[in-house]
C-alpha atoms as a PDB file:
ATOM      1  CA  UNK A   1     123.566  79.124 102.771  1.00  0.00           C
ATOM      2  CA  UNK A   2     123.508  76.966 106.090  1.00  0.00           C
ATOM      3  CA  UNK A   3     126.840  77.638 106.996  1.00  0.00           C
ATOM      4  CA  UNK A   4     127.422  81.394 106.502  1.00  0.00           C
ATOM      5  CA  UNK A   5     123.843  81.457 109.128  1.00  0.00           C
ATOM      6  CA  UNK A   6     125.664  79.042 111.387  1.00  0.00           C
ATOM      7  CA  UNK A   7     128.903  81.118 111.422  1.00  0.00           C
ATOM      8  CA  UNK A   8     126.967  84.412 111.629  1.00  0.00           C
ATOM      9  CA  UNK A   9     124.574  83.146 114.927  1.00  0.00           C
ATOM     10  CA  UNK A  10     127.384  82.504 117.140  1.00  0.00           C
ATOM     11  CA  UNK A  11     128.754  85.590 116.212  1.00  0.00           C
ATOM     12  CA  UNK A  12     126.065  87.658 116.485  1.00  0.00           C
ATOM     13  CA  UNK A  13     125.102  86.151 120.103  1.00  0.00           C
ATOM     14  CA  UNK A  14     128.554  86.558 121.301  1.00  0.00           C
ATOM     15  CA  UNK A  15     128.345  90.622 120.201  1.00  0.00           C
ATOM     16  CA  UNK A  16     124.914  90.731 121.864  1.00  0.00           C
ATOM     17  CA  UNK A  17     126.466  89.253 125.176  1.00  0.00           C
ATOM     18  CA  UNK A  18     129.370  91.565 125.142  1.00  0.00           C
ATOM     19  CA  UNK A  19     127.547  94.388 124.594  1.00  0.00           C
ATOM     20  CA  UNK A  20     125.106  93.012 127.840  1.00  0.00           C
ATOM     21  CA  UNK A  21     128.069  92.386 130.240  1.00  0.00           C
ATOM     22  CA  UNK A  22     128.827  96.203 129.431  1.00  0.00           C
ATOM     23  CA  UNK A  23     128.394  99.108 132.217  1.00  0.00           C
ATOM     24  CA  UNK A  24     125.956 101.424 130.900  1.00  0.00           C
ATOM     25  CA  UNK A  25     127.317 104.747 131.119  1.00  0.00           C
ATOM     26  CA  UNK A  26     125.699 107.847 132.295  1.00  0.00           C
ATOM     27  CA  UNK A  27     127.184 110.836 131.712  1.00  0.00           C
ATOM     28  CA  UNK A  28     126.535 114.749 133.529  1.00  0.00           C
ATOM     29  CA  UNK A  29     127.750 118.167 132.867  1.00  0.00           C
ATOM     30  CA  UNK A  30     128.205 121.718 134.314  1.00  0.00           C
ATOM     31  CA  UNK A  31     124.789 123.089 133.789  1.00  0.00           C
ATOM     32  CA  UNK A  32     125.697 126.370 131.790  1.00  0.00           C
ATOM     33  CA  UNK A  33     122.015 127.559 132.267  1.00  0.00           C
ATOM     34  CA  UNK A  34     122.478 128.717 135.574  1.00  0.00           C
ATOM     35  CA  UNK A  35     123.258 131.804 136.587  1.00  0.00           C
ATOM     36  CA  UNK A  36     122.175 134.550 139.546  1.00  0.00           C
ATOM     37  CA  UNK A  37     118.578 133.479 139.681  1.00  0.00           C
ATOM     38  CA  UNK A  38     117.559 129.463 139.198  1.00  0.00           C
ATOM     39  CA  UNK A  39     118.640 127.319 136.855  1.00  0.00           C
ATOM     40  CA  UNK A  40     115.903 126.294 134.630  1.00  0.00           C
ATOM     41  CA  UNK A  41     113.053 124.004 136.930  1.00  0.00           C
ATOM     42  CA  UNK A  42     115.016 123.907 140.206  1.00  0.00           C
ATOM     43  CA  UNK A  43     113.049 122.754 143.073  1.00  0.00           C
ATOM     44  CA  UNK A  44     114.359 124.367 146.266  1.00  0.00           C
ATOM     45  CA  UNK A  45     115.494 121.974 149.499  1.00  0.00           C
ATOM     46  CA  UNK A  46     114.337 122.888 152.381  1.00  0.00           C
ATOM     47  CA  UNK A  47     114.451 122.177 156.307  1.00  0.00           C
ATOM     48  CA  UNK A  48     111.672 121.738 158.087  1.00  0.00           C
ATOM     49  CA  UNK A  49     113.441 122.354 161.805  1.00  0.00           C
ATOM     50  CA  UNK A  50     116.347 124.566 162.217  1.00  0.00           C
ATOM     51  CA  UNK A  51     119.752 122.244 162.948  1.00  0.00           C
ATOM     52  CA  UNK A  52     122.148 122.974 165.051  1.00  0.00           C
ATOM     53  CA  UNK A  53     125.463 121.713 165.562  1.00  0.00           C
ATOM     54  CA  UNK A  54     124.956 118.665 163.486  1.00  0.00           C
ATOM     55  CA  UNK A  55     126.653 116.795 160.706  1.00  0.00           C
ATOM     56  CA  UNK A  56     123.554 114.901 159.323  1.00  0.00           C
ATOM     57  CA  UNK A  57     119.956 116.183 158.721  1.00  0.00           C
ATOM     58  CA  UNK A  58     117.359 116.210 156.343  1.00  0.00           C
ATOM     59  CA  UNK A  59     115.255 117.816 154.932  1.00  0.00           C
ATOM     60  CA  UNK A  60     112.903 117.368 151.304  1.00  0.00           C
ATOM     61  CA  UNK A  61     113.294 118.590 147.662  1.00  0.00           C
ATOM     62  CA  UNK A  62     109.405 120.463 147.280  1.00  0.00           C
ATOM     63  CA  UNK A  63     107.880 120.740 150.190  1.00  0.00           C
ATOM     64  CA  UNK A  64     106.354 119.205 153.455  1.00  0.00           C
ATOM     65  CA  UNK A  65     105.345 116.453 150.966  1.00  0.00           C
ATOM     66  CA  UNK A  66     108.363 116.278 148.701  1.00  0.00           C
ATOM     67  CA  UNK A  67     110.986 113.752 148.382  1.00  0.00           C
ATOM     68  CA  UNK A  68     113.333 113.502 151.616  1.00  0.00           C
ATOM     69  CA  UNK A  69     117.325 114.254 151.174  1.00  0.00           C
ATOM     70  CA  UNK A  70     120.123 113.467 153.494  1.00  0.00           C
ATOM     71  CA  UNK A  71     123.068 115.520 154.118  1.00  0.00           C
ATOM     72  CA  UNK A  72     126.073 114.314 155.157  1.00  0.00           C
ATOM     73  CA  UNK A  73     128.461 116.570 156.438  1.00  0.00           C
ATOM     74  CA  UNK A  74     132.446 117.167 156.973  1.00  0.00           C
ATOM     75  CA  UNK A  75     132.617 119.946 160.035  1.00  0.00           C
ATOM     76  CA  UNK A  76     129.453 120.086 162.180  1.00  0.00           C
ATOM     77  CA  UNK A  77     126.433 122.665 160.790  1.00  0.00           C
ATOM     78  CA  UNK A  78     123.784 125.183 161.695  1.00  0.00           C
ATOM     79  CA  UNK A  79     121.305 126.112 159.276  1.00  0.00           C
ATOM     80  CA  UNK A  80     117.808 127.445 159.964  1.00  0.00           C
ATOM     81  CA  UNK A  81     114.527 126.267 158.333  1.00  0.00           C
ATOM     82  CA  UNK A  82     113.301 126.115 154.908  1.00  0.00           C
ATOM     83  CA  UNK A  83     115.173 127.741 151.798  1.00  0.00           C
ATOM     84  CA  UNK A  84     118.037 128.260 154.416  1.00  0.00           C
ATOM     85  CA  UNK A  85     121.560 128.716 154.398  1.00  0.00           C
ATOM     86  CA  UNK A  86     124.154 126.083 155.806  1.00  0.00           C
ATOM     87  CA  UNK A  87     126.665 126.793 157.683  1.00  0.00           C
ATOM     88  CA  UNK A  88     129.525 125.592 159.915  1.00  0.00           C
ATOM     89  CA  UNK A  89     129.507 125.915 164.098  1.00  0.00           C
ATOM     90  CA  UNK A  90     131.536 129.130 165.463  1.00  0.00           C
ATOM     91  CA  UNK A  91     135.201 128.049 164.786  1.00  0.00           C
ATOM     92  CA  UNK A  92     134.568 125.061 162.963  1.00  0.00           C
ATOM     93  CA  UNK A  93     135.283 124.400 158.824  1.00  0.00           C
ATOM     94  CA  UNK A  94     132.550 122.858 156.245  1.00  0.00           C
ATOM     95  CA  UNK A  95     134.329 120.733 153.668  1.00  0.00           C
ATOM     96  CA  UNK A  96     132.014 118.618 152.263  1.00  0.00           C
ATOM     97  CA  UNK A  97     128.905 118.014 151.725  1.00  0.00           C
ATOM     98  CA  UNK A  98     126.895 114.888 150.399  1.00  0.00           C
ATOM     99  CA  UNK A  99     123.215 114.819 149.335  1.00  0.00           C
ATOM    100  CA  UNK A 100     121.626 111.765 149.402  1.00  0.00           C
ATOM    101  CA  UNK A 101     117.920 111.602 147.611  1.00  0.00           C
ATOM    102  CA  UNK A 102     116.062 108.682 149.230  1.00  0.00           C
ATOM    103  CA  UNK A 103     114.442 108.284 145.504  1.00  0.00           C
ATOM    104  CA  UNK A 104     117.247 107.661 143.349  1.00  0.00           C
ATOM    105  CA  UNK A 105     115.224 107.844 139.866  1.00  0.00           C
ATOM    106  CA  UNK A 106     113.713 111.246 140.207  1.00  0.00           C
ATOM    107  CA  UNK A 107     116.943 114.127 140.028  1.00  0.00           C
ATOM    108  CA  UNK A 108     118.512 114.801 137.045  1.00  0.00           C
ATOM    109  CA  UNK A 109     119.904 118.075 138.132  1.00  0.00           C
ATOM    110  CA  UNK A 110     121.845 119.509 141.236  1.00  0.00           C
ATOM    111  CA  UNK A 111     122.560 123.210 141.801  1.00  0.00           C
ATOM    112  CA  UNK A 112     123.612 125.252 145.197  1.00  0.00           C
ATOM    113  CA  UNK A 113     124.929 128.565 145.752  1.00  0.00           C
ATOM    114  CA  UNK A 114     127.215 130.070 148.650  1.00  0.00           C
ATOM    115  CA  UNK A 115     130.481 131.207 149.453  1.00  0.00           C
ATOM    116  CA  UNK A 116     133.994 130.302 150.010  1.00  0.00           C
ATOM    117  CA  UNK A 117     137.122 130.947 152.571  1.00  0.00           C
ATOM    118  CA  UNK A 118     139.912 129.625 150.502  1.00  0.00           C
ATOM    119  CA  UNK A 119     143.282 130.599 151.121  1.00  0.00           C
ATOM    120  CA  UNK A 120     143.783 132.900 147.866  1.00  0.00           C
ATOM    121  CA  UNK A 121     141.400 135.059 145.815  1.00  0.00           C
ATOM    122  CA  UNK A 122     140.084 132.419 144.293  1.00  0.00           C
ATOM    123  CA  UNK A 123     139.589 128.755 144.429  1.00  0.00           C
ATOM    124  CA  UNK A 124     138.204 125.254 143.461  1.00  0.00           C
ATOM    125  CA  UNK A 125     134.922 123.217 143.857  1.00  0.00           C
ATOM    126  CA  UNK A 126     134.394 119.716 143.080  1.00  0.00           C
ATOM    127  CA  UNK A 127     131.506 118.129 142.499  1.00  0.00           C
ATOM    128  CA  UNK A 128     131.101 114.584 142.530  1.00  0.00           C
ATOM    129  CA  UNK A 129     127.915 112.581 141.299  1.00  0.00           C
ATOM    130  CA  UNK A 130     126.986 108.639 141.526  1.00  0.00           C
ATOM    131  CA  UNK A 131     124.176 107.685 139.461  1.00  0.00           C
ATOM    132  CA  UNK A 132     121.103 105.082 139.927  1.00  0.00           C
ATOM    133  CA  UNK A 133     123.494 102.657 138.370  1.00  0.00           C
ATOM    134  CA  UNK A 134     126.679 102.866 140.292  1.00  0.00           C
ATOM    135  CA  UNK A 135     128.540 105.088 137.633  1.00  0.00           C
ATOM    136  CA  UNK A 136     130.333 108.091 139.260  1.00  0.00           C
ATOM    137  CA  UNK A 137     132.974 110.875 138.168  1.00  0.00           C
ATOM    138  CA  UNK A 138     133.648 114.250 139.324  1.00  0.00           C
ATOM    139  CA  UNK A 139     133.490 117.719 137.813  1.00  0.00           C
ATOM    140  CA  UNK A 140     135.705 120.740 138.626  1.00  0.00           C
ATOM    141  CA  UNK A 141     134.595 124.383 139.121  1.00  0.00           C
ATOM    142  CA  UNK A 142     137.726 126.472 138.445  1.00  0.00           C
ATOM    143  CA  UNK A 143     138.103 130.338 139.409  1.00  0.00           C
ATOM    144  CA  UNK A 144     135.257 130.245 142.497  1.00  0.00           C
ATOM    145  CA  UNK A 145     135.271 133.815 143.771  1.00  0.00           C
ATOM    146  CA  UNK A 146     137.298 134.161 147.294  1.00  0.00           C
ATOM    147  CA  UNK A 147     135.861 135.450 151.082  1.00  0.00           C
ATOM    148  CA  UNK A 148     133.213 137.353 151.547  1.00  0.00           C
ATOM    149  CA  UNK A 149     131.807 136.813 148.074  1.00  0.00           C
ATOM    150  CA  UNK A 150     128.479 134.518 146.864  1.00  0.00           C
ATOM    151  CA  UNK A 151     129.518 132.848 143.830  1.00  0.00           C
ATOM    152  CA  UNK A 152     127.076 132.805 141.368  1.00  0.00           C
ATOM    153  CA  UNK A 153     124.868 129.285 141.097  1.00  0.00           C
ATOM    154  CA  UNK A 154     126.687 126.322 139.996  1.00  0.00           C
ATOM    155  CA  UNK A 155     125.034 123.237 138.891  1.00  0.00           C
ATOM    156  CA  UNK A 156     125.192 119.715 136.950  1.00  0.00           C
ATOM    157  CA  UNK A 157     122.756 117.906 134.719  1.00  0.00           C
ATOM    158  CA  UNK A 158     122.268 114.537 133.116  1.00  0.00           C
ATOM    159  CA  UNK A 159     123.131 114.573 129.324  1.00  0.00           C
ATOM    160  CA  UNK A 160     121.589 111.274 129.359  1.00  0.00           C
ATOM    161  CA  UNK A 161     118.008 111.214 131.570  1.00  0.00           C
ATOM    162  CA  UNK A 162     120.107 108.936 133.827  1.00  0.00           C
ATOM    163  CA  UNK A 163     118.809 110.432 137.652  1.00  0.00           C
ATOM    164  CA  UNK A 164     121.558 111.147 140.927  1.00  0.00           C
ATOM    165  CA  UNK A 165     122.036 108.395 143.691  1.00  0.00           C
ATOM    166  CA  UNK A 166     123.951 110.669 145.594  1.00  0.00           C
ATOM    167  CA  UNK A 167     125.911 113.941 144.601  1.00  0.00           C
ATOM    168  CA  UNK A 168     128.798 115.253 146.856  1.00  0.00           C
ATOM    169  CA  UNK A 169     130.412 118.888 146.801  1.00  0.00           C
ATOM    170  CA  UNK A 170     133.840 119.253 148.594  1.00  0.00           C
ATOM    171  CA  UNK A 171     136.461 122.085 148.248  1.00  0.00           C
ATOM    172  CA  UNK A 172     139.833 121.840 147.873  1.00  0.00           C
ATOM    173  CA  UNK A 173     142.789 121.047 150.297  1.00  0.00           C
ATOM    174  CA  UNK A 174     143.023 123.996 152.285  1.00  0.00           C
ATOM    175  CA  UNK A 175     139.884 125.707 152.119  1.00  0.00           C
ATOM    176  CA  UNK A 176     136.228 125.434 153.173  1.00  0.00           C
ATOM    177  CA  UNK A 177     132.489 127.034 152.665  1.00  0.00           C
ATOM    178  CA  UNK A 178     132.114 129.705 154.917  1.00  0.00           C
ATOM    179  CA  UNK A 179     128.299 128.925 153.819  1.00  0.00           C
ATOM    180  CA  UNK A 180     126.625 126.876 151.824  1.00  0.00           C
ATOM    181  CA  UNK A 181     122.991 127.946 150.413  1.00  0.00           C
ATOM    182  CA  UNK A 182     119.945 127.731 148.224  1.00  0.00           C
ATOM    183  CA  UNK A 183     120.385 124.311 146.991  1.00  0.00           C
ATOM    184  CA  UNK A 184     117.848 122.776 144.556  1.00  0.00           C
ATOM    185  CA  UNK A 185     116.955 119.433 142.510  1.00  0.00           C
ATOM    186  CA  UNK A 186     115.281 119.019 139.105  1.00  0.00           C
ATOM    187  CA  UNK A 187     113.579 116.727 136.905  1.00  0.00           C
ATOM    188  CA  UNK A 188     112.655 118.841 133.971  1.00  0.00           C
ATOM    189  CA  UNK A 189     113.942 119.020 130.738  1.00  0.00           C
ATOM    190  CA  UNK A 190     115.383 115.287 131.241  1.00  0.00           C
ATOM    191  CA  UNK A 191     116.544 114.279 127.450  1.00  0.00           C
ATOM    192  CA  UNK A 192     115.499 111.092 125.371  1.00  0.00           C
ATOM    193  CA  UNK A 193     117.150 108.613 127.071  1.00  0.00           C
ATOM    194  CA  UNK A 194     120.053 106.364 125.038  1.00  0.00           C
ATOM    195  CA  UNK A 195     119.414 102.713 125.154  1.00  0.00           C
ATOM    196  CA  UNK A 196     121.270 100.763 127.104  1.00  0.00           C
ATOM    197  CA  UNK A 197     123.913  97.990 126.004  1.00  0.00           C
ATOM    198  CA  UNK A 198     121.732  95.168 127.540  1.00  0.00           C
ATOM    199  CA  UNK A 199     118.823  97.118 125.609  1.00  0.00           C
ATOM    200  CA  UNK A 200     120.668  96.717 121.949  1.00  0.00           C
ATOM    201  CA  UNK A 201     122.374  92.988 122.749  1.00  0.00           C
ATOM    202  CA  UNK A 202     118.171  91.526 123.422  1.00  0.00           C
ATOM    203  CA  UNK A 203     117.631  93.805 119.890  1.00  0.00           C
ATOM    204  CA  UNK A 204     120.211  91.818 118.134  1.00  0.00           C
ATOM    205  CA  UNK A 205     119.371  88.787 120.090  1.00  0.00           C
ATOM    206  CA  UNK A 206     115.703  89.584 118.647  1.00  0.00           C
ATOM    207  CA  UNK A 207     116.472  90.382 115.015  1.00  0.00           C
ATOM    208  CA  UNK A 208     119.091  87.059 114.692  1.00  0.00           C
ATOM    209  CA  UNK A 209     115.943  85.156 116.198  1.00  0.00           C
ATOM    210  CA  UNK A 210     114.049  86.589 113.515  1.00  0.00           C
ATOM    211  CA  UNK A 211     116.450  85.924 110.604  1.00  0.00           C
ATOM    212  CA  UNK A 212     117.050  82.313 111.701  1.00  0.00           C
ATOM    213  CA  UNK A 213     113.372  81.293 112.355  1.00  0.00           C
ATOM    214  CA  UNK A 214     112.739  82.436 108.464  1.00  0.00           C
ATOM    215  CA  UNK A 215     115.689  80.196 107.146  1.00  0.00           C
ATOM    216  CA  UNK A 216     113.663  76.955 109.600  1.00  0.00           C
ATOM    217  CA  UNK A 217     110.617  78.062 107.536  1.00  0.00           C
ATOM    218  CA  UNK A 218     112.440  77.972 104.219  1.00  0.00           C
ATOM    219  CA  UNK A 219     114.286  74.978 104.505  1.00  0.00           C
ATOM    220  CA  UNK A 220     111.329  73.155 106.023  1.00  0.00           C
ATOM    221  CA  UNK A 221     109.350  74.476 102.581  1.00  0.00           C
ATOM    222  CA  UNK A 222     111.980  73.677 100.143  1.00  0.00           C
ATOM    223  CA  UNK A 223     112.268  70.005 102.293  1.00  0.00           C
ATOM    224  CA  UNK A 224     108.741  69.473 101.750  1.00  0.00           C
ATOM    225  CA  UNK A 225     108.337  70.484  97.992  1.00  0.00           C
ATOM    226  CA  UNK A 226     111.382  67.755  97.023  1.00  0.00           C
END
């Protein structure tokens, strides 16, 4: 019986290390629960100041007393204060924006509102998120109604209860926001989060520590009855 235990320890300590040197992933979605009005538990952002001809300012997700946000934009800005709408200088384009929580473990959702000047009818909106962990990837918003048109709310949402380091919306090649508006944050309605691969790897560590501290026991008992 010693050696099968001897073979399967090794083994089982080099899964539990693999599975530890592995990225955990997070993983978000287009939030299909928004529509005209909120999606479900957005917080607003807000300014507290009106900005003018800027391309970084911030402003807080709930309040006075909520959690600051930094926006980082491509194409200088105005917007005015509090549930405002953003908006590029006479003459100038707004490409991108980035939103940068100064909490990191607090957002699991992102949703904004506005409208486009693309070059057709309609166009494209990307929207790309980085996690508290590092992990990033992008989602695409096909068919975004053309000028002179508010598309309806888009949004994003963890899948996983893993929360947004940063989330960046940009259009594409070509075309710009000819406003940018009513952007809110959530933490509600996070799901169960998944362990982690480190998490499993010290639970197999644990159970093989278990397993092999019983066989000690029984060989030291069978030793001692002889």
């Amino acid at each position: 019986m010693r050696t099968p235990l001897l073979f399967l320890t090794p083994f089982a300590l080099a899964s539990g290390l693999t599975l530890a040197s592995m990225p955990a992933h997070a993983t978000f979605k287009i939030d299909l629960s928004c529509g005209e009005a909120h999606c479900a538990g957005g917080t607003d952002f807000k300014n507290d100041s009106a900005i003018h001809d800027k391309s970084t300012f911030t402003g807080t997700v709930g309040g006075h007393a909520g959690t600051a946000v930094t926006v980082d934009t491509v194409g200088n800005i105005n917007t005015g204060a509090g549930f405002s709408t953003i908006k590029p200088v006479l003459g100038g384009t707004l490409t991108d924006l980035l939103f940068t929580p100064a909490d990191d473990t607090l957002f699991s959702d992102f949703s904004f509102r506005g409208q486009l000047a693309p070059l057709g009818d309609e166009g494209l909106i990307f929207v790309k998120w980085t996690d508290s962990l590092g992990t990033s990837d992008t989602l695409v918003f096909p068919g975004v109604p053309g000028p002179d048109e508010d598309f309806g709310r888009l949004g994003i949402v963890s899948m996983d209860g893993e929360t947004l380091k940063s989330v960046e919306v940009f259009t594409a090649a070509g075309e710009s926001f000819k406003e940018f508006k009513q952007v809110q944050f959530s933490a509600e309605g996070i799901p169960p989060s998944i362990p982690e691969p480190s998490t499993w790897a010290m639970m197999l560590l644990g159970i093989v520590g278990l397993g092999y501290a019983g066989y000690r026991r029984t060989t030291t008992t069978r030793a001692a009855l002889i």
